[in-house]
C-alpha atoms as a PDB file:
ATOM      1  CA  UNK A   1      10.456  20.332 -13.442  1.00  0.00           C
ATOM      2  CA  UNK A   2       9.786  16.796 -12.286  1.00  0.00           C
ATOM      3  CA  UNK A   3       6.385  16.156 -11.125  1.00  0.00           C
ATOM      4  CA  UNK A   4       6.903  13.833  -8.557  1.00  0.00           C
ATOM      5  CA  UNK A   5       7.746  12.921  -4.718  1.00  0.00           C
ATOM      6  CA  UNK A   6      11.447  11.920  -4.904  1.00  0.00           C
ATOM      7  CA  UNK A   7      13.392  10.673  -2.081  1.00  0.00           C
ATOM      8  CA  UNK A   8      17.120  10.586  -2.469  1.00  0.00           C
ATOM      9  CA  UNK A   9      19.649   8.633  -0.020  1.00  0.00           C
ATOM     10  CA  UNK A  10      17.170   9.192   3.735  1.00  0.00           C
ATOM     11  CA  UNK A  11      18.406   8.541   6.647  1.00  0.00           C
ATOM     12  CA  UNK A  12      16.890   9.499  10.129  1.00  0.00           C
ATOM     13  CA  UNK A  13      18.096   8.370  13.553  1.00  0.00           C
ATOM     14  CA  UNK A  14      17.563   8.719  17.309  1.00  0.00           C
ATOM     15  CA  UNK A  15      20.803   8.538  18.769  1.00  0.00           C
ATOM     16  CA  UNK A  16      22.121   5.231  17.878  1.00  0.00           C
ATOM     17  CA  UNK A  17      18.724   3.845  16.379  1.00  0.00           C
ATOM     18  CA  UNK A  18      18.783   4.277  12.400  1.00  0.00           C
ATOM     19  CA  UNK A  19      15.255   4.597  11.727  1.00  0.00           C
ATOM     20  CA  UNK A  20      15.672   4.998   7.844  1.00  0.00           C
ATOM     21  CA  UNK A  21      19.002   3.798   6.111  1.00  0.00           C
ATOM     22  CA  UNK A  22      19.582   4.925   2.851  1.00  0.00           C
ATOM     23  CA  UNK A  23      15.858   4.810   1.360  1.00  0.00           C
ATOM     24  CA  UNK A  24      15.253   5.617  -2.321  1.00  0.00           C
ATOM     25  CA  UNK A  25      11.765   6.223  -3.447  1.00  0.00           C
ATOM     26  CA  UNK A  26       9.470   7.756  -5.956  1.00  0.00           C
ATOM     27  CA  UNK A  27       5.868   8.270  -5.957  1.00  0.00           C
ATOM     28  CA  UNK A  28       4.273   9.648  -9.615  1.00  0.00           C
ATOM     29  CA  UNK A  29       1.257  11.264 -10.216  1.00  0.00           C
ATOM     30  CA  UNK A  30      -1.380   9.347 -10.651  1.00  0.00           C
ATOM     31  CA  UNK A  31      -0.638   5.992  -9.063  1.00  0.00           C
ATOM     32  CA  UNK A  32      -0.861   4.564  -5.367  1.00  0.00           C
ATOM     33  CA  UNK A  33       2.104   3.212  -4.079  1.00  0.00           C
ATOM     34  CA  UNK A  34       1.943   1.235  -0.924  1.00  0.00           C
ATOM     35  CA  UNK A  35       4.470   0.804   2.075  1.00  0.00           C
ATOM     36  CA  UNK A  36       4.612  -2.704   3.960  1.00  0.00           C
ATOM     37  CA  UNK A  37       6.843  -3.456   6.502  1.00  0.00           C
ATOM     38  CA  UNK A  38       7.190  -4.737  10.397  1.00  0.00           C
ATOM     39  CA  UNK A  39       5.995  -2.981  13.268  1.00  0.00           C
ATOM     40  CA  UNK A  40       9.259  -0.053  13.540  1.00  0.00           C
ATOM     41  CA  UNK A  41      10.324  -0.642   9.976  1.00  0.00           C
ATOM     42  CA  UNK A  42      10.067   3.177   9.600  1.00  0.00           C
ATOM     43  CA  UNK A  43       6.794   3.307   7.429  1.00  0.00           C
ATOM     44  CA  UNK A  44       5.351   6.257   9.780  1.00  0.00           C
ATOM     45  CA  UNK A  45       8.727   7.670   9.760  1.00  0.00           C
ATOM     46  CA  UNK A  46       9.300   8.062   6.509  1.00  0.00           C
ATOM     47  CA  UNK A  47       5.748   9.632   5.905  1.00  0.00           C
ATOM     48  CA  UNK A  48       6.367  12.087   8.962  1.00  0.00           C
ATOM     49  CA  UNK A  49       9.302  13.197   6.959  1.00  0.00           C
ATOM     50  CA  UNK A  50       7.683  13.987   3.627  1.00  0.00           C
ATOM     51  CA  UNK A  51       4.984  15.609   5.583  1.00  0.00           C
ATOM     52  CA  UNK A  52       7.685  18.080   7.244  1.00  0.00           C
ATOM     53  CA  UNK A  53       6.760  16.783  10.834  1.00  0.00           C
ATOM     54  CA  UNK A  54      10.364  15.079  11.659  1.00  0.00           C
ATOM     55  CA  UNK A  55      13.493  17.103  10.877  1.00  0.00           C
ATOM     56  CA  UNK A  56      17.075  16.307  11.496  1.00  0.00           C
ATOM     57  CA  UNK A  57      17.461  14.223   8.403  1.00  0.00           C
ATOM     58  CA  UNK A  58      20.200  13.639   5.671  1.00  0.00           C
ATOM     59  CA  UNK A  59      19.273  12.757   2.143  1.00  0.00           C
ATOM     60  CA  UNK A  60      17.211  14.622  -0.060  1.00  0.00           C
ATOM     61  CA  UNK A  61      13.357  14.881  -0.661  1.00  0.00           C
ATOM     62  CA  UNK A  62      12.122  16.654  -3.686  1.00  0.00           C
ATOM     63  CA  UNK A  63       8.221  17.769  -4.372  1.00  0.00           C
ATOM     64  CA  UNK A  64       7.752  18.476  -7.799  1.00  0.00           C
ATOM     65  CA  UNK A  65      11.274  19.503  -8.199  1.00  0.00           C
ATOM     66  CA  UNK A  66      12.112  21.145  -5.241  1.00  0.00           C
ATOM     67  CA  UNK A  67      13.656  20.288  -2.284  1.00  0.00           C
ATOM     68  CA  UNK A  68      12.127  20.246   0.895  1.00  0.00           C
ATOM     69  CA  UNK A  69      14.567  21.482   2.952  1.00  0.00           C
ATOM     70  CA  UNK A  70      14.735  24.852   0.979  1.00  0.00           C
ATOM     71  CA  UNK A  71      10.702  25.212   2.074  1.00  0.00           C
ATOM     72  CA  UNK A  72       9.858  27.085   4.760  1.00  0.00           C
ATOM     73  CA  UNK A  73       6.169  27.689   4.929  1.00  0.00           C
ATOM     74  CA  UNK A  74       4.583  25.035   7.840  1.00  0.00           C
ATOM     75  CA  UNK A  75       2.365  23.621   5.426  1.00  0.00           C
ATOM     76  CA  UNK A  76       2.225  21.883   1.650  1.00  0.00           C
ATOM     77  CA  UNK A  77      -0.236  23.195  -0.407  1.00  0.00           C
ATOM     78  CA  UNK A  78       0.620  20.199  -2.903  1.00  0.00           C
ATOM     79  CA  UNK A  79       0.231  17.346   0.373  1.00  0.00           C
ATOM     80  CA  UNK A  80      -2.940  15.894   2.070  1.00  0.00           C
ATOM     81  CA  UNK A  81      -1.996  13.388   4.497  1.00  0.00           C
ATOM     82  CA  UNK A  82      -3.788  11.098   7.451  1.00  0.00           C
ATOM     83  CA  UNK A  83      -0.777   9.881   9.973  1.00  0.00           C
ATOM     84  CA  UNK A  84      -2.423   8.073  12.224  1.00  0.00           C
ATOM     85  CA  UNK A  85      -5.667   9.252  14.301  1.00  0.00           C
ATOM     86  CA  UNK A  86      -7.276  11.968  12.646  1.00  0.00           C
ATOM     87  CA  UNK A  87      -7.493  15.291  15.252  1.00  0.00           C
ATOM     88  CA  UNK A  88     -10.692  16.195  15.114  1.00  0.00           C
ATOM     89  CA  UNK A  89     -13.023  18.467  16.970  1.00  0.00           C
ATOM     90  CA  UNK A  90     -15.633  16.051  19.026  1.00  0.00           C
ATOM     91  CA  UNK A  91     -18.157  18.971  19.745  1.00  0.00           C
ATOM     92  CA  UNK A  92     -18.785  19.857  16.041  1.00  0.00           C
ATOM     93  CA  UNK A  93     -19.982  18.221  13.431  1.00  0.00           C
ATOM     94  CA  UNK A  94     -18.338  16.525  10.157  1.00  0.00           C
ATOM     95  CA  UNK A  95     -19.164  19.332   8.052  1.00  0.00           C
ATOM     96  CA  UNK A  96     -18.183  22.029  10.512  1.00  0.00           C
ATOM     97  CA  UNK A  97     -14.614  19.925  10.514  1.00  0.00           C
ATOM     98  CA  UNK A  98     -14.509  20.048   6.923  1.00  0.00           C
ATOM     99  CA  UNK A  99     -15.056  23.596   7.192  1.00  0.00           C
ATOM    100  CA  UNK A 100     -12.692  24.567  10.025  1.00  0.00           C
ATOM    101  CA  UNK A 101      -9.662  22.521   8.278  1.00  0.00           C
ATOM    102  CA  UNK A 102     -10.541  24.176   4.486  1.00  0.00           C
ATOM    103  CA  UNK A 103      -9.382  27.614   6.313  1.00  0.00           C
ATOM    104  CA  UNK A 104      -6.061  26.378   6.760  1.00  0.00           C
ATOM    105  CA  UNK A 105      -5.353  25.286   3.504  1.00  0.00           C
ATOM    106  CA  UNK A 106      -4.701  28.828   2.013  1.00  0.00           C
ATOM    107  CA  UNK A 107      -6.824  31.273   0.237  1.00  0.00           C
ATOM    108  CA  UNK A 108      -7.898  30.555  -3.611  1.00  0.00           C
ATOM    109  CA  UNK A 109      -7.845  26.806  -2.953  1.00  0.00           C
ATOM    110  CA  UNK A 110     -10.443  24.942  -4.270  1.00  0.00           C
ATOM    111  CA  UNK A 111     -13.750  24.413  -1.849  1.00  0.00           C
ATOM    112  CA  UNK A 112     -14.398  20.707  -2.499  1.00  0.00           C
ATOM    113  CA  UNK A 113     -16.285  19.527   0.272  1.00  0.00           C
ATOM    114  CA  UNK A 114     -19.186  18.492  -1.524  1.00  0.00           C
ATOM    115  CA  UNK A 115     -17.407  16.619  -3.800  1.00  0.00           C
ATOM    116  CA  UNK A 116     -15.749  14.994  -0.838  1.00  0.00           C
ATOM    117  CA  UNK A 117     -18.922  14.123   0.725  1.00  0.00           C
ATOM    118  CA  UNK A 118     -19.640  12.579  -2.025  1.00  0.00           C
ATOM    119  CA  UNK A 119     -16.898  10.696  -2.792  1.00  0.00           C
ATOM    120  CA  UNK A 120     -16.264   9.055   0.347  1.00  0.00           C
ATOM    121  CA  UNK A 121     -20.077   8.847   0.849  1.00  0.00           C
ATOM    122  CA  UNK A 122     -20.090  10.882   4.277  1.00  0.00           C
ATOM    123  CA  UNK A 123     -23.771  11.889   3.969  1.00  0.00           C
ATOM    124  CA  UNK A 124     -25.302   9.649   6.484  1.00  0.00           C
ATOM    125  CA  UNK A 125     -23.232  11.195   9.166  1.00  0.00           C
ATOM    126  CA  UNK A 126     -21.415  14.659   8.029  1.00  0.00           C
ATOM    127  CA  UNK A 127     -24.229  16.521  10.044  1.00  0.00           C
ATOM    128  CA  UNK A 128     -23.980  14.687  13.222  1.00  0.00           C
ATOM    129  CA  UNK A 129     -21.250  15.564  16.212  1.00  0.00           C
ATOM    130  CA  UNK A 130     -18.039  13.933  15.892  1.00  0.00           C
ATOM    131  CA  UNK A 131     -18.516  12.327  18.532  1.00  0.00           C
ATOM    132  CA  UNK A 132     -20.845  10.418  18.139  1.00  0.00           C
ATOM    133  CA  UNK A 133     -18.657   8.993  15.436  1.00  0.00           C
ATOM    134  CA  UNK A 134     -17.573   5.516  14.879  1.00  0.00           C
ATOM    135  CA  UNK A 135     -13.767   5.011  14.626  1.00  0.00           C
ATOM    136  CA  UNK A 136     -14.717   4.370  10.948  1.00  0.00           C
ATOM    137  CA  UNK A 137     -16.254   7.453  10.394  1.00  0.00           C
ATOM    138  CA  UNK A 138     -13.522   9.183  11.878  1.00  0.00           C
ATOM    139  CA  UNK A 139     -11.012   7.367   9.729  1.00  0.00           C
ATOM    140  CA  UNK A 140     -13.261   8.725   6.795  1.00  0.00           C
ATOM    141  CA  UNK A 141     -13.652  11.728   7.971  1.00  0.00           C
ATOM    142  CA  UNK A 142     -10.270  12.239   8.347  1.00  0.00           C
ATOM    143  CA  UNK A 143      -9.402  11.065   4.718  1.00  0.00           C
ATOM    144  CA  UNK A 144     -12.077  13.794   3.812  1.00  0.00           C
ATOM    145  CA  UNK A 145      -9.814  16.606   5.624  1.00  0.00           C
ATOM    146  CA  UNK A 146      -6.559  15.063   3.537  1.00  0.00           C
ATOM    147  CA  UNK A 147      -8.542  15.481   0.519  1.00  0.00           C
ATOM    148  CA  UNK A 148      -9.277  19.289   1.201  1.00  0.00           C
ATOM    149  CA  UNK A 149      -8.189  21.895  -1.671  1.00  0.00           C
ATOM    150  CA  UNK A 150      -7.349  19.070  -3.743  1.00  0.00           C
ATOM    151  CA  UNK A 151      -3.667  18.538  -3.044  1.00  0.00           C
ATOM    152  CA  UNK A 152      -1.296  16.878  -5.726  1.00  0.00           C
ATOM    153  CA  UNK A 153      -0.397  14.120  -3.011  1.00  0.00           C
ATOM    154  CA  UNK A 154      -1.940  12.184  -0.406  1.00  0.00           C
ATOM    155  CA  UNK A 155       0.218  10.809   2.599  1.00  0.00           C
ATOM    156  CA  UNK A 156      -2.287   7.998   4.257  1.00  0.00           C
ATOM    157  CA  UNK A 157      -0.795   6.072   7.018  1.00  0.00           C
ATOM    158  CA  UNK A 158      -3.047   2.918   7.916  1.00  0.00           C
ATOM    159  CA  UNK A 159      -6.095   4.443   6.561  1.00  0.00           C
ATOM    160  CA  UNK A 160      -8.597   1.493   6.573  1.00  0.00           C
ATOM    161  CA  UNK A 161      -7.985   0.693  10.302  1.00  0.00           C
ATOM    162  CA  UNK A 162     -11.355   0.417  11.741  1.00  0.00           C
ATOM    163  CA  UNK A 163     -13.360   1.321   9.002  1.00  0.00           C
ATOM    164  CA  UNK A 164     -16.175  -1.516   8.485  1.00  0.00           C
ATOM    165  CA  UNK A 165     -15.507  -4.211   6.413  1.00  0.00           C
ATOM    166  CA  UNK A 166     -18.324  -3.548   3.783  1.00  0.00           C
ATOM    167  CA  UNK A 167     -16.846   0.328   3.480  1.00  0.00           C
ATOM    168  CA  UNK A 168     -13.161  -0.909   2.679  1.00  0.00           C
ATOM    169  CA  UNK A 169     -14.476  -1.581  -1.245  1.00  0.00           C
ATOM    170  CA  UNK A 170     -15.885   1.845  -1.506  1.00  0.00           C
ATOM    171  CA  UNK A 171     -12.696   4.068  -0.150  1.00  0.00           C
ATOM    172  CA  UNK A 172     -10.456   1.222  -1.614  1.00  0.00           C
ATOM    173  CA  UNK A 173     -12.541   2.535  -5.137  1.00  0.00           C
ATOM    174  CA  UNK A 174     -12.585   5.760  -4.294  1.00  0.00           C
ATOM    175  CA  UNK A 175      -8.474   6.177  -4.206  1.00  0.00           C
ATOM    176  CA  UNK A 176      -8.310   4.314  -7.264  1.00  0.00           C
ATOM    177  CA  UNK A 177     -10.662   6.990  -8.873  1.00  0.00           C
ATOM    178  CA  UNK A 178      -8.817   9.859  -7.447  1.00  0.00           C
ATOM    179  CA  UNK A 179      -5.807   9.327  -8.970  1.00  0.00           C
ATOM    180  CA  UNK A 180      -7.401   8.652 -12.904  1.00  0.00           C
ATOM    181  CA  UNK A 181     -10.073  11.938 -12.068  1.00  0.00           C
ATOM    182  CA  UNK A 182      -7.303  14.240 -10.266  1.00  0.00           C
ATOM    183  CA  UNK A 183      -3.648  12.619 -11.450  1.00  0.00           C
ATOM    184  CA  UNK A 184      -2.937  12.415  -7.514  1.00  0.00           C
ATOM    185  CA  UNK A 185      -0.447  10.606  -6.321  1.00  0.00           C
ATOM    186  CA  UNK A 186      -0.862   8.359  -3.072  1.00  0.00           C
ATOM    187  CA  UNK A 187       1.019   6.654  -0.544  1.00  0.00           C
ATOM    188  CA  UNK A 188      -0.505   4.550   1.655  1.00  0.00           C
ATOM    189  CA  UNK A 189       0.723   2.150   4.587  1.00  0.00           C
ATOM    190  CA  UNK A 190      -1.143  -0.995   6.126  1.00  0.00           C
ATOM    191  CA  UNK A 191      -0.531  -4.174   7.915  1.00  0.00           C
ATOM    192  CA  UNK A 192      -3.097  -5.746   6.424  1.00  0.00           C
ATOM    193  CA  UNK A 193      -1.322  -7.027   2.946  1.00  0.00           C
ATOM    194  CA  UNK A 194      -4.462  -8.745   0.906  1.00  0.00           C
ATOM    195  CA  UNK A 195      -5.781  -4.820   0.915  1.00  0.00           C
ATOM    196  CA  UNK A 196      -2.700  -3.277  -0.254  1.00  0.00           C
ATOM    197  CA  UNK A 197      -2.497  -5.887  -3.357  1.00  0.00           C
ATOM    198  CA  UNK A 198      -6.191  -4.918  -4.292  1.00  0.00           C
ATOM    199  CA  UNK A 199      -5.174  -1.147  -3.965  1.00  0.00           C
ATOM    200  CA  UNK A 200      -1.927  -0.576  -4.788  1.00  0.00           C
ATOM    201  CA  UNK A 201       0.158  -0.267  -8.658  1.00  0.00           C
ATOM    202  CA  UNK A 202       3.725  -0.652  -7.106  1.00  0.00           C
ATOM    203  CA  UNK A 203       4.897  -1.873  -3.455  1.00  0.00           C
ATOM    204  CA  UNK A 204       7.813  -1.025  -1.119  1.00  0.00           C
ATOM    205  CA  UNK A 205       8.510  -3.323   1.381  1.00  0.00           C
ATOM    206  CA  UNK A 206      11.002  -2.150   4.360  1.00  0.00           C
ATOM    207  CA  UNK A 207      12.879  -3.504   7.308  1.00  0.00           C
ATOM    208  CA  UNK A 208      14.731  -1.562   9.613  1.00  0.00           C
ATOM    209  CA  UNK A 209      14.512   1.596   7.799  1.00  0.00           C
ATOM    210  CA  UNK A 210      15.716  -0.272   4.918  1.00  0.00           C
ATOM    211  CA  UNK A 211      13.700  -0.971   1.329  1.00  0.00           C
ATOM    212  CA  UNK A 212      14.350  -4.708   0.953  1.00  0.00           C
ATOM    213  CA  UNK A 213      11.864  -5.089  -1.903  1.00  0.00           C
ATOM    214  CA  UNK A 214      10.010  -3.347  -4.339  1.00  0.00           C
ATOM    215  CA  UNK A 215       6.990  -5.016  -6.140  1.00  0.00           C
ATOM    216  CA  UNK A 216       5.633  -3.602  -9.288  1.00  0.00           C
ATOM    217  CA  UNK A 217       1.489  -5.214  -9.254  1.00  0.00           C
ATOM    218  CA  UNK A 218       0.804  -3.793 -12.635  1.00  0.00           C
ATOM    219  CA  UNK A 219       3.616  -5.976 -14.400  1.00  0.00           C
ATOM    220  CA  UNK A 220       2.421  -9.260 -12.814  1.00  0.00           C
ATOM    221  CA  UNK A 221       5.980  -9.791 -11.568  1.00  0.00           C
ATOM    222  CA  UNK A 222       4.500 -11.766  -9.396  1.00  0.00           C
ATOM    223  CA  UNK A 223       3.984 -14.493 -11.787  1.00  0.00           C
ATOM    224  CA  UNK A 224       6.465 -17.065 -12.405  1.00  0.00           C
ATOM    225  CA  UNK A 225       5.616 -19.474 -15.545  1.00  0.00           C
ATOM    226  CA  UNK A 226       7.718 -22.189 -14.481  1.00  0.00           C
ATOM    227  CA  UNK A 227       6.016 -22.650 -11.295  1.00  0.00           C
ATOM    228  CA  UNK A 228       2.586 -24.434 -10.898  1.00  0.00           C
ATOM    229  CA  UNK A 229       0.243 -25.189  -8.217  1.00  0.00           C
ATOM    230  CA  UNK A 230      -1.066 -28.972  -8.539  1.00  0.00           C
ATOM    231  CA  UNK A 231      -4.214 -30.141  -6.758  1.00  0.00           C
ATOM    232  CA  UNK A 232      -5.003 -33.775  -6.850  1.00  0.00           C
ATOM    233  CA  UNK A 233      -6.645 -36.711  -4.416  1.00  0.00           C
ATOM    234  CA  UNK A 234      -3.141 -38.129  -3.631  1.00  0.00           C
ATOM    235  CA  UNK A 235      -1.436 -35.573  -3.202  1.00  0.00           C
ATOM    236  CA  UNK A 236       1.370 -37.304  -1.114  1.00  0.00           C
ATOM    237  CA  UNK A 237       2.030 -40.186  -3.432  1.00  0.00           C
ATOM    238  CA  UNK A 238       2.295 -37.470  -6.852  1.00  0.00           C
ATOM    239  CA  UNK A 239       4.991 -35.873  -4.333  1.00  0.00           C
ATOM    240  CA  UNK A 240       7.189 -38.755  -3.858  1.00  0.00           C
ATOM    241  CA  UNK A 241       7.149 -39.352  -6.908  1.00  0.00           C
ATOM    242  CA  UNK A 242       7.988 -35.655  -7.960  1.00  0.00           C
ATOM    243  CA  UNK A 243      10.636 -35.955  -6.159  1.00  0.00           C
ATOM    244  CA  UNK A 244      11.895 -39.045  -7.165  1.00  0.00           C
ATOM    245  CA  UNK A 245      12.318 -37.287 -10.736  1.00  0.00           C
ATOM    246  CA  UNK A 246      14.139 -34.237  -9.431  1.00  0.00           C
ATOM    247  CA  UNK A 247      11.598 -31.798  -9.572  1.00  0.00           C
ATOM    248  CA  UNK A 248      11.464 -28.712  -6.623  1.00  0.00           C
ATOM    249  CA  UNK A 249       8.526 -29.091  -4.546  1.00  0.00           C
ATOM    250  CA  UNK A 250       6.978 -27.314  -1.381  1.00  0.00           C
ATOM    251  CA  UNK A 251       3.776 -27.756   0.123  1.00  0.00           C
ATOM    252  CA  UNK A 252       1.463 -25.352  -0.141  1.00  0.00           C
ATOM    253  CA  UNK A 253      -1.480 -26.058   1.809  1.00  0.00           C
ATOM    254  CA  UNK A 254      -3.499 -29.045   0.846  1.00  0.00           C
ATOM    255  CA  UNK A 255      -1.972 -28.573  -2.335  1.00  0.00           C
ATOM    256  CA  UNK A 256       1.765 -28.888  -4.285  1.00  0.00           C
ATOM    257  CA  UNK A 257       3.911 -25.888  -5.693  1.00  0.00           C
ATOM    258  CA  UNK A 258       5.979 -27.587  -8.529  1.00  0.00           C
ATOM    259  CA  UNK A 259       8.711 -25.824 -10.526  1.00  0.00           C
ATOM    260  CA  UNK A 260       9.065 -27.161 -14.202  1.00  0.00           C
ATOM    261  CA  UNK A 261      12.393 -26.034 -15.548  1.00  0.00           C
ATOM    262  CA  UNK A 262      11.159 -26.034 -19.245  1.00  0.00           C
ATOM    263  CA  UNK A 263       7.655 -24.917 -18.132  1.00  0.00           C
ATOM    264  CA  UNK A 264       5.859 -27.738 -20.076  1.00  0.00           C
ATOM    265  CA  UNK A 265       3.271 -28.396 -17.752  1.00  0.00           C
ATOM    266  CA  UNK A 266       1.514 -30.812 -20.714  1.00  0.00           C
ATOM    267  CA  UNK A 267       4.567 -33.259 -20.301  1.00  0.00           C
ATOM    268  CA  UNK A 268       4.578 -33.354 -16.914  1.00  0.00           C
ATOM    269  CA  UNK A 269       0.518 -33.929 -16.648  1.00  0.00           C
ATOM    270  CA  UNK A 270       0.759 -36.564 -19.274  1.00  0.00           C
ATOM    271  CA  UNK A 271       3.155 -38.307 -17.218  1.00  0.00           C
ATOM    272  CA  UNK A 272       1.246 -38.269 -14.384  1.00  0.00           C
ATOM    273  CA  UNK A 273      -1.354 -39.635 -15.934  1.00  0.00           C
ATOM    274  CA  UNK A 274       0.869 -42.315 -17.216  1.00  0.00           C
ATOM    275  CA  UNK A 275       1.747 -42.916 -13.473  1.00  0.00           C
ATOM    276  CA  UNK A 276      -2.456 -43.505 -12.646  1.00  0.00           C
ATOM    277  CA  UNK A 277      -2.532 -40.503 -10.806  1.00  0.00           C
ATOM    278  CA  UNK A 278      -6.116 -38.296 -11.394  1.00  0.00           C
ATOM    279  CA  UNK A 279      -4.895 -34.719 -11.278  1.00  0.00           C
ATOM    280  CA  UNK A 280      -7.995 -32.009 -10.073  1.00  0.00           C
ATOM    281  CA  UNK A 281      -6.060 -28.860 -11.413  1.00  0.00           C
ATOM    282  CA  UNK A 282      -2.336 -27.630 -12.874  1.00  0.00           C
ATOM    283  CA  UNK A 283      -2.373 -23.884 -12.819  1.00  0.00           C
ATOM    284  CA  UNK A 284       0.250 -21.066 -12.667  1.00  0.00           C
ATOM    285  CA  UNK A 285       1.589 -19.791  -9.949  1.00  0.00           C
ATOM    286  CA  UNK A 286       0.928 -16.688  -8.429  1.00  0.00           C
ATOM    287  CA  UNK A 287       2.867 -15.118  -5.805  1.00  0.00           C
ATOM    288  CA  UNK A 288       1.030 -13.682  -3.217  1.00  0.00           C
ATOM    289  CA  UNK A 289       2.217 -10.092  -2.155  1.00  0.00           C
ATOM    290  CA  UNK A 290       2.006 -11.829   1.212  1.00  0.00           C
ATOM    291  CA  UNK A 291       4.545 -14.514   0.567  1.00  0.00           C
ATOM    292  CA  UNK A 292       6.799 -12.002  -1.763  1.00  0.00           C
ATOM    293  CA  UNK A 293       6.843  -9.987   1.768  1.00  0.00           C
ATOM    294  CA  UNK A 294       7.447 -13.296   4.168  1.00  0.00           C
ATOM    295  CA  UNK A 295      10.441 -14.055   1.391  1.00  0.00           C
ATOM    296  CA  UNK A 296      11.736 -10.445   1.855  1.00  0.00           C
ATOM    297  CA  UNK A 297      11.611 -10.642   5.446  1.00  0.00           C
ATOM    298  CA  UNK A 298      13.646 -13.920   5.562  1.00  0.00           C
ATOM    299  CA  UNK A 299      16.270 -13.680   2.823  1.00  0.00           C
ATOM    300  CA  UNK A 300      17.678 -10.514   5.553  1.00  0.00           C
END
């Protein structure tokens, strides 16, 4: 048996709007795998799916071997997921939620909602009514709930929205720890793409229901060494002559991204230096995630 979420050939549509085209995906144990995409690029979709909450679907999606449609039961013992808002009561408290939602996972599942406090540091506030909650403490809160029986997967759709800005380290941390502790595997969606680079091993990127791009972080693909960012006080005249010499140049802020087909960035300094110009820095390139995705988005 494979232990993994394996999605095979989706597609979903309303009518005559393909949601998901033909979307291949795999999500292992033990790694975080985020999805990036437009607004209606079929990120929440796609989750909804896995999670059994849309039907009416061709293609295949297999949980540790087996397929989803031949499950019946409502609910996933093996899935924890956060789409969205978490539903939560407002007139009790965090821990009475915690409570109320453990009952539904199943009997004989594991009671770990002091670990969860814990983890996601929800002591300040898991005794106080919900609502009297923040929408960051609801956004924990409900990441708490995913997290209840310890599932083998966790579905989180836009999980850091709201949450305050010196929290996002410590859940960011927290799902990294998770899946070395537990081996759990988690999928996670945001907009904001500087958070998903910090969090995330591999990367999806969709359009229209379609994966244009996938990104593996933990193989530095991102790095190209034949490309070089060069900072320097005249920066317009080491363009020109750049230029002059055939080499590919773009602007990149107050700076210059330079490709050097051989990748001797030695010759070309010393050259430069030749010229009279006084270089501040000559480094490798890194591409963003962000400017892999704007690339993605355009080459469609």
């Amino acid at each position: 048996m494979e232990n993994k979420i394996k999605i095979t050939n989706l597609n979903k549509s309303y009518l005559d709007n393909h949601v998901l085209c033909g979307v291949d995906l795999e999500l292992n144990p033990g790694e975080i795998l985020g999805l990036v995409g437009t607004n209606g690029a079929g990120k929440t979709t796609l989750m909804s799916i896995i999670l059994g909450l849309k039907k009416n679907y061709t293609g295949d999606i297999y949980i540790d071997g087996v397929n989803l449609k031949n499950v019946k039961r409502k609910t996933n013992k093996k899935l924890g997921c956060l789409i969205e808002n978490p539903g939560l009561y407002s007139n009790l408290t965090g821990y009475q939620n915690l409570q109320y939602f453990l009952s539904f996972v199943g009997k004989g599942q594991v009671n770990n909602i002091d670990y969860i406090i814990e983890k996601l540091q929800l002591n300040s506030f898991i005794n106080k009514k919900v609502k009297k909650y923040s929408l960051g403490m609801k956004q924990r809160l409900g990441i708490g709930i995913a997290l209840l029986g310890e599932p083998d997967y966790l579905i989180l759709d836009e999980p850091m929205s709201g949450i305050d800005a010196e929290v996002v380290p410590v859940l960011r941390n927290t799902l990294k720890e998770l899946t070395k502790e537990k081996n759990i595997g988690i999928m996670v969606s945001s907009h904001v793409l500087s958070e998903i680079e910090l969090l995330c091993d591999r990367v999806a990127i969709l359009r229209d229901g379609i994966i244009i791009d996938n990104v593996d972080l933990n193989k530095q693909g991102l790095i190209s060494s034949n490309n070089y960012i060069i900072s320097a006080r005249d920066i317009g005249g080491i363009k020109k002559y750049l230029i002059s010499n055939n080499y590919l140049v773009k602007d990149y802020g107050h700076e210059l991204l330079v490709m050097i087909p051989d990748g001797n960035s030695e010759e070309l300094l010393r050259r430069l230096f030749m010229k009279g110009y006084s270089i501040s820095s000559l480094i490798p390139y890194k591409e963003k995630l962000e400017d892999r995705f704007i690339k993605a988005i355009e080459e469609i």
